[in-house]
Every structure is written in C-alpha cells, then in structure tokens.
Protein backbone atom coordinates (compact mmCIF):
# COMPACT_ATOMS: atom_id res chain seq x y z
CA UNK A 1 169.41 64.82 48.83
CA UNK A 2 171.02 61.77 48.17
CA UNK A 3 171.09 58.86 50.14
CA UNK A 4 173.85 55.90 50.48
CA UNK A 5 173.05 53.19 52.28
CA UNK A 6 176.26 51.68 54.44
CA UNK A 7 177.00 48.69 56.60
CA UNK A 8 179.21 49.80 59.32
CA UNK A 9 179.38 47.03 61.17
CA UNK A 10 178.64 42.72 60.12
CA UNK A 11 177.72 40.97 63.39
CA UNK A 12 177.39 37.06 63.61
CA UNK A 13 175.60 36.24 66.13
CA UNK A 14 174.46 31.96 66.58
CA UNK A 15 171.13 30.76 66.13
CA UNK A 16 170.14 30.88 62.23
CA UNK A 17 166.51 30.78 61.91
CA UNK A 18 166.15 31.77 65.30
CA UNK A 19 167.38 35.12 64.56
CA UNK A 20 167.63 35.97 61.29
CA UNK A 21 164.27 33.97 59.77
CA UNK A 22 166.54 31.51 57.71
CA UNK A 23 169.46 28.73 57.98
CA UNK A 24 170.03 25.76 60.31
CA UNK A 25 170.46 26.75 64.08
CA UNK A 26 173.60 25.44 64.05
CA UNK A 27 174.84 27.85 62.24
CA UNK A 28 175.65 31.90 62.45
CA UNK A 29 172.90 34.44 61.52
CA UNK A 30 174.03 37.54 59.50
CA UNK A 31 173.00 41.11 61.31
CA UNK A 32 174.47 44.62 60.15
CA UNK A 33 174.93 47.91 61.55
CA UNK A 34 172.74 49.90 58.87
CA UNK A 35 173.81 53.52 58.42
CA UNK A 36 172.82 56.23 56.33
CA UNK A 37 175.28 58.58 54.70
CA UNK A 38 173.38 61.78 52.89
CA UNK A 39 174.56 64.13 50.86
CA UNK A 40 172.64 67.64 51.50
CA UNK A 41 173.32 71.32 50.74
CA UNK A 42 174.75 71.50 54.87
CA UNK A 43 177.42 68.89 53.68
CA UNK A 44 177.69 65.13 54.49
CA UNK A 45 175.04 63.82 57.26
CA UNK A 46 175.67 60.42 58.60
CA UNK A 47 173.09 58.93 60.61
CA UNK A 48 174.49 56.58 62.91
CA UNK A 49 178.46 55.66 62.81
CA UNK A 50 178.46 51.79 63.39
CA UNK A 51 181.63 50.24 64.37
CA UNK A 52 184.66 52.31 64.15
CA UNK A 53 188.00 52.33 64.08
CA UNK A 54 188.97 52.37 67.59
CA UNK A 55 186.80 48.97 68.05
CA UNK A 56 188.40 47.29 65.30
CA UNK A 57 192.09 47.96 66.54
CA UNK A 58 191.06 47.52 70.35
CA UNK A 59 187.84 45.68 70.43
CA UNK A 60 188.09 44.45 74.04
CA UNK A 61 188.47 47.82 75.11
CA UNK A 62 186.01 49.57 73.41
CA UNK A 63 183.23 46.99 73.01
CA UNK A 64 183.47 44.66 75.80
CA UNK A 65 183.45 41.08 76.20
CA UNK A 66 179.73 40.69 76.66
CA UNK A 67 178.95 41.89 72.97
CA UNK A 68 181.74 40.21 71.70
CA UNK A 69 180.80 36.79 72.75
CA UNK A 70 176.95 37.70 72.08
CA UNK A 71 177.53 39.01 68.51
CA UNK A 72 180.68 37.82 67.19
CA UNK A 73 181.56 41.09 65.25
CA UNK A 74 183.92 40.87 61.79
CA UNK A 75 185.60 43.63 62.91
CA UNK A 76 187.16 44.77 59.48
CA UNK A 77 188.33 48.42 59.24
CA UNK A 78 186.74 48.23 55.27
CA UNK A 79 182.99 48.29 56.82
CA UNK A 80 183.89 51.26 59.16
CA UNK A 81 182.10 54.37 58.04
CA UNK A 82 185.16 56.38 57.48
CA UNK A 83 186.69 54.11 55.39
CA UNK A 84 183.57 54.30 53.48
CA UNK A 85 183.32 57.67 53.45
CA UNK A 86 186.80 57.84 52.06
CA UNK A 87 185.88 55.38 49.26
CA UNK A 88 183.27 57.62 47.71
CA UNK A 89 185.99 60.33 47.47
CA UNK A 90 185.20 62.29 50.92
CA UNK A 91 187.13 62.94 53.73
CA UNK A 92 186.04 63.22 57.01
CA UNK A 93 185.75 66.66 58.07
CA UNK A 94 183.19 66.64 55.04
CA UNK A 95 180.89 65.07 57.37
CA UNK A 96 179.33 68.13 59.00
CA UNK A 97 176.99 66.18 61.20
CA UNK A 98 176.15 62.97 62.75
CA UNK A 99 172.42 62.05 63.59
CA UNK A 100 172.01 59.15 66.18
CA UNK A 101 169.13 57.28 66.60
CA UNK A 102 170.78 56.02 70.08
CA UNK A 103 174.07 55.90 72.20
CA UNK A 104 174.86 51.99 71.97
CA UNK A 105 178.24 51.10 71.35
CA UNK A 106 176.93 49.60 67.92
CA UNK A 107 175.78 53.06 66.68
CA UNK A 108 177.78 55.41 68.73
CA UNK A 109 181.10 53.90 68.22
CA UNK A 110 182.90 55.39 64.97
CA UNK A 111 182.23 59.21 66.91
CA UNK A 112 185.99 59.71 67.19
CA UNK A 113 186.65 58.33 63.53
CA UNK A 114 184.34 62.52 62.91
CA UNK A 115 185.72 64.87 65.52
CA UNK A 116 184.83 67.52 63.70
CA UNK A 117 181.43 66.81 62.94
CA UNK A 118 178.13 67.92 65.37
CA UNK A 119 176.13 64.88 66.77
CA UNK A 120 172.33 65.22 67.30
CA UNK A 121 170.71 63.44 69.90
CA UNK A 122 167.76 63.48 71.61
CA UNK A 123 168.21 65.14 75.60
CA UNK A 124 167.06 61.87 77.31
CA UNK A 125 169.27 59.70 75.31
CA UNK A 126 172.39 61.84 75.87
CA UNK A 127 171.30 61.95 79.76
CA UNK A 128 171.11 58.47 79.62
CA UNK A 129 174.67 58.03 78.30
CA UNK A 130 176.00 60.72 80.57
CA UNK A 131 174.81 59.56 83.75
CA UNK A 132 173.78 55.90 83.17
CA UNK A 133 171.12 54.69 85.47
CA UNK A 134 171.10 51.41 85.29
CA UNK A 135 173.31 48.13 85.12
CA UNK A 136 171.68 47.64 81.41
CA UNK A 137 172.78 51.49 80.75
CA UNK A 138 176.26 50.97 82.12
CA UNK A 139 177.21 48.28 79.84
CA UNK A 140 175.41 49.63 76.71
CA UNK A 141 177.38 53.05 76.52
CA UNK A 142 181.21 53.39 76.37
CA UNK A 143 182.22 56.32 76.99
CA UNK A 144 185.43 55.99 75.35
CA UNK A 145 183.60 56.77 72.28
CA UNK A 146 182.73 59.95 72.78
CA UNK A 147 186.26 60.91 74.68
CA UNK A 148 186.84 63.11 71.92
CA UNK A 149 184.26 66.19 73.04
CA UNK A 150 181.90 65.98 70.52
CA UNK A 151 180.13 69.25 69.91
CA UNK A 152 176.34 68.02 70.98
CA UNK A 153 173.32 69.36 70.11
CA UNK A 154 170.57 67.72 71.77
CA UNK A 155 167.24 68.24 71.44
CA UNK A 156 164.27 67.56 73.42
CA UNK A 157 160.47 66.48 73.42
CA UNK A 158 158.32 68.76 75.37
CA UNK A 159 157.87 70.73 71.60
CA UNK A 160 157.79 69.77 68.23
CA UNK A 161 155.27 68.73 65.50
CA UNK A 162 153.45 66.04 64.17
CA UNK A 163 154.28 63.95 61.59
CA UNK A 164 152.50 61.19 60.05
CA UNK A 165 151.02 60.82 63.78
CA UNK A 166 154.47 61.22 65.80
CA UNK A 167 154.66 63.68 67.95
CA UNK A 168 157.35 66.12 69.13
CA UNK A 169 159.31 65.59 65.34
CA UNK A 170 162.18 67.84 65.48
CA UNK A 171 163.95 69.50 62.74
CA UNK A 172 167.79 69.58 63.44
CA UNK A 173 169.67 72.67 64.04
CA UNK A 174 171.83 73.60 60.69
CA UNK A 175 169.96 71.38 58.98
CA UNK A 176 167.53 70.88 55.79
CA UNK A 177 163.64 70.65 56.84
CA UNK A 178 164.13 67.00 54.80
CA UNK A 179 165.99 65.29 57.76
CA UNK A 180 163.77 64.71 61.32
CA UNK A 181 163.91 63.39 64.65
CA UNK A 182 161.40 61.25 65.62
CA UNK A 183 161.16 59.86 69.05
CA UNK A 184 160.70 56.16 69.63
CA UNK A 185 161.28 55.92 73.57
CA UNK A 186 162.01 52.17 74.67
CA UNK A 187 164.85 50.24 73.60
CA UNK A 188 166.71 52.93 75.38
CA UNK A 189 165.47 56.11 77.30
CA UNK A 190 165.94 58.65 74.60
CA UNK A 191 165.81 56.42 71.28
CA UNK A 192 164.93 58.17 68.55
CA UNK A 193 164.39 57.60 64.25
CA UNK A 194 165.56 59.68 61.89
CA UNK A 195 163.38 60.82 58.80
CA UNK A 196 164.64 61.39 55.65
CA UNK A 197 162.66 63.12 52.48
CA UNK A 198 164.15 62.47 49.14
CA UNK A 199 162.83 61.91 45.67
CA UNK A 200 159.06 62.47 47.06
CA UNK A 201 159.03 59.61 49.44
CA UNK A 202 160.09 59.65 53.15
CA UNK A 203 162.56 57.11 54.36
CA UNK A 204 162.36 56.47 57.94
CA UNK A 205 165.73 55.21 60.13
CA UNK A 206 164.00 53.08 62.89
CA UNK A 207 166.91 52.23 64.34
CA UNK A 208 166.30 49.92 67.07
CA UNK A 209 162.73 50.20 67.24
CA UNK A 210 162.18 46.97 65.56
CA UNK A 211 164.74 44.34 64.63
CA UNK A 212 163.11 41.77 62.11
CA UNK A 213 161.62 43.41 58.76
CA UNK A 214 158.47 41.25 59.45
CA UNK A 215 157.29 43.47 62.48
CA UNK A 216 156.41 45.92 60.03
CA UNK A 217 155.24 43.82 57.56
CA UNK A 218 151.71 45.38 56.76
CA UNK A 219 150.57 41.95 55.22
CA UNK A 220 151.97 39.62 57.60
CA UNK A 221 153.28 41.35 61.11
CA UNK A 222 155.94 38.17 62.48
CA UNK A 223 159.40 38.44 64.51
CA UNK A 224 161.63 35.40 64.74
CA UNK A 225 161.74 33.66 68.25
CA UNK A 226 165.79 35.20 68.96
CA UNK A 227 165.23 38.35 68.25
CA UNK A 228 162.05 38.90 70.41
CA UNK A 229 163.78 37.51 73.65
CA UNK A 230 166.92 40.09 72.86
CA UNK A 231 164.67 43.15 72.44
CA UNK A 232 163.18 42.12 75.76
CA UNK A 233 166.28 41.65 77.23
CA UNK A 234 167.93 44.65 76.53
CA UNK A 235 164.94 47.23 76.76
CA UNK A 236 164.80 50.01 78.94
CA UNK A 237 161.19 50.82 78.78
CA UNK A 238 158.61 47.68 77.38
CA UNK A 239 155.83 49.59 77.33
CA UNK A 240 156.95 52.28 75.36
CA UNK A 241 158.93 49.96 72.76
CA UNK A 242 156.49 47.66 72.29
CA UNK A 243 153.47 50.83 71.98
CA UNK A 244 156.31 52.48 69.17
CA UNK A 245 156.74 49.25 67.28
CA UNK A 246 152.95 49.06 67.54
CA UNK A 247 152.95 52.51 65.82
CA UNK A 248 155.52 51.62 62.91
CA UNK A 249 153.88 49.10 61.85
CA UNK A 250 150.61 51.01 61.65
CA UNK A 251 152.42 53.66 59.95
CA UNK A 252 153.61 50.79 57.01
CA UNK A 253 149.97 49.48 56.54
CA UNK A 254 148.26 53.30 56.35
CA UNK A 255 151.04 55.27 54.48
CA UNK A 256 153.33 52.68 52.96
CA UNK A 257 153.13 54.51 49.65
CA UNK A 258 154.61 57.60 51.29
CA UNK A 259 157.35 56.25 53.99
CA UNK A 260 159.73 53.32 53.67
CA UNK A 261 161.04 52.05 57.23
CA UNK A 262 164.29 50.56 57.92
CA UNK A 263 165.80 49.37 60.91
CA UNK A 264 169.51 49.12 61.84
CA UNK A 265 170.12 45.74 62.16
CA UNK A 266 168.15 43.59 59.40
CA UNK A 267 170.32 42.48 56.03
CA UNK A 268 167.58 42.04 54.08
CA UNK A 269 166.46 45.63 54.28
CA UNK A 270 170.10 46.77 53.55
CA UNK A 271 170.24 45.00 50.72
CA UNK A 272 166.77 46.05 49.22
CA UNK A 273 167.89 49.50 49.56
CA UNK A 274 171.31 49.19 48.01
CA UNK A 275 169.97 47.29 45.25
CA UNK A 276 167.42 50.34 44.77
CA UNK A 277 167.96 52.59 42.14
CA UNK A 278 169.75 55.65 43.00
C-alpha cells in the first residue's frame, strides 16, 4: 500500500513557543490537520478528512466561532482533501472509505466533500457524536458534517486482538488486514488510531492522542506548556488519555524499529514524513 501524507487543514493558533516548541510568543504557532490518503487493493482509504469544503465557503456555520478565534484556520479550499485528492489524478468516489480516528469538526469535517465513501468509527465515538453528552461534546461535533447520511460502519471494543500490547485492534470491514483500529479512549469517548503496515514497518495515526512529537520522544519525553493546558481542557476522559499517551510513548522506546507514530496536529512530523522517501 502506498501512503500520502496530506495537510487538510493549517491552523494558527497564538502563542509560539508555547505551543509549537519554537518562535517568539508574540507571534502565531503553525498546527496542521495531518491526514493519510492510502492507496490499497479496496481503492482509496483516507484516514481522517480535515477541513472541507463546506468550512471553507461557510466557516461560521460549520466550525463555530469558538475554534475560529482559538485556532485561526487558513481556510484555503487547496489544503482540503478533495482538492488533493483531485490533484493526484483521483476523483472522489475513488475514495471507497474513510477511517476516523475521532468526530471533531477538525477531522470529521470534509465527510460531505466523500458521500459515497463508508466511514469507520469506533461505536463509542459515533455514540458520542450522535447523542452528545456533554457541553464539551456539543461544541466539538457538528452535525452538519455528517448531514449527508454517511454509510457507517462502526465497530466496537468488547472483541478484538492484541497488537503490540493494544487491545481490542480491529480490522475494518472491506478492508486489507494492513489497516487497524486501535483504541485510544480519552481525548474523546471513542478516540481511536489507525494502523497502517506498509513496506515492513507499521505506521501508527495517533490522532489526538498526543499533540507535541516530544511526548513520544523515547530519548527525551517533553510537551510544550500550550499544548498541555489544551489537551486538558478539551479531554473527555484524563485518566484514560493520559494512561494511552503513557502507552505510546512506551510503544516508541520498545518497538521504535517496527512502528512510526504520528499525530494529527504536529508540522514537524508532517513534514518528516513527506520528505520520506516514497
């Protein structure tokens, strides 16, 4: 399978150092929307959709205020996954399926932009979004993004295997045995990563398990001041995140030569991995 590595989404949020590890405080820090698009004998496999069209054109209305002002989005209809699919000579009903790692508007949000396409989630997660619990889950789901109908599959964690010490790993209905759901309960209910095999190594999708590349940094574990209040802020479960992230970053110092981990949100890792060769 191959694997392209997409940024669906620049965000530009204030507080330099404080967030992204470098720059004056005075100024922005750079975050992305890190998505995976993977080519594989099923047909095109996105995991995660970013920001999408709808947001770009309307992005009161589909994101709200509250992220706008928080993140200061581009907003540019080039970084939308579609448009990126196009540009590597697909169209969209190529893109069989969609694996989320979570709901949030950030992740969730170019759905409609692949109506054709089935979306994997875990159960809890697409309870979550269904029938939102909480003032925190009301204004993290839209569900003007998934207005369309999707056709779900969901998928949940009373069965499974193990993998690498995970438990409950899903394979994904219509899918190769290369591609995985691995739950990672905390920043929301159902939050999940995705697991990719390809050229003998694993590549795990962390999503929002972590934010900063340094808390799974085997030789020196370190998050920057900004981003540890926000994952605190906007957690469902603390325990569980913090036990998961716990658990990632013993998975980079014991099998490091066998899994690469990503998260959604850090530049630096999306730029190590495009600049990989293919």
């Amino acid at each position: 399978m191959r694997v392209h590595h997409l940024n669906c989404g620049t965000m530009r949020p204030f507080g330099g150092r404080l967030v992204g590890g470098s720059g004056s405080v005075l100024r922005p820090a750079t975050m992305v929307c890190h998505c995976l698009l993977i080519e594989t004998a099923a047909g095109l496999v996105l995991v995660d959709t970013g920001i999408g069209l709808e947001a770009v054109a309307r992005p009161r209305a589909s994101l709200g205020s509250g992220f706008l002002l928080a993140t200061r989005p581009v907003l540019d209809t080039g970084e939308t996954a579609i448009r990126q699919v196009e540009a590597l000579g697909h169209t969209a009903d190529e893109v069989r399926h969609v694996v989320l790692t979570h709901l949030d508007l950030d992740h969730a949000g170019g759905l409609a932009d692949f109506p054709k396409a089935k979306v994997h989630v875990h159960d809890t997660e697409f309870a979550a979004a269904m029938s939102p619990a909480t003032l925190g889950e009301r204004s993290r789901y839209r569900s003007g993004q998934w207005a369309h109908g999707p056709d779900w599959a969901t998928y949940g964690t009373a069965e499974g295997e193990r993998w690498f010490g995970f438990e409950a790993v899903r394979e994904l209905a219509g899918l190769p045995d290369d591609l995985l759901l691995i739950p990672l309960a905390g920043h929301t209910r159902g939050h999940s990563g995705v697991a990719v095999r390809t050229g003998g190594r694993w590549l795990l999708h962390a999503g929002d398990a972590y934010f900063f590349r340094g808390e799974v940094d085997p030789a020196h574990r370190r998050s920057t001041p900004g981003l540890r209040l926000f994952q605190t802020v906007v957690q469902e479960d603390g325990t569980a995140r913090r036990r998961n992230q716990d658990r990632l970053h013993e998975l980079a110092v014991a099998h490091g030569d066998e899994v690469d981990i990503i998260s959604a949100h850090d530049p630096v890792e999306l730029h190590r991995c495009q600049d990989a060769p293919v």
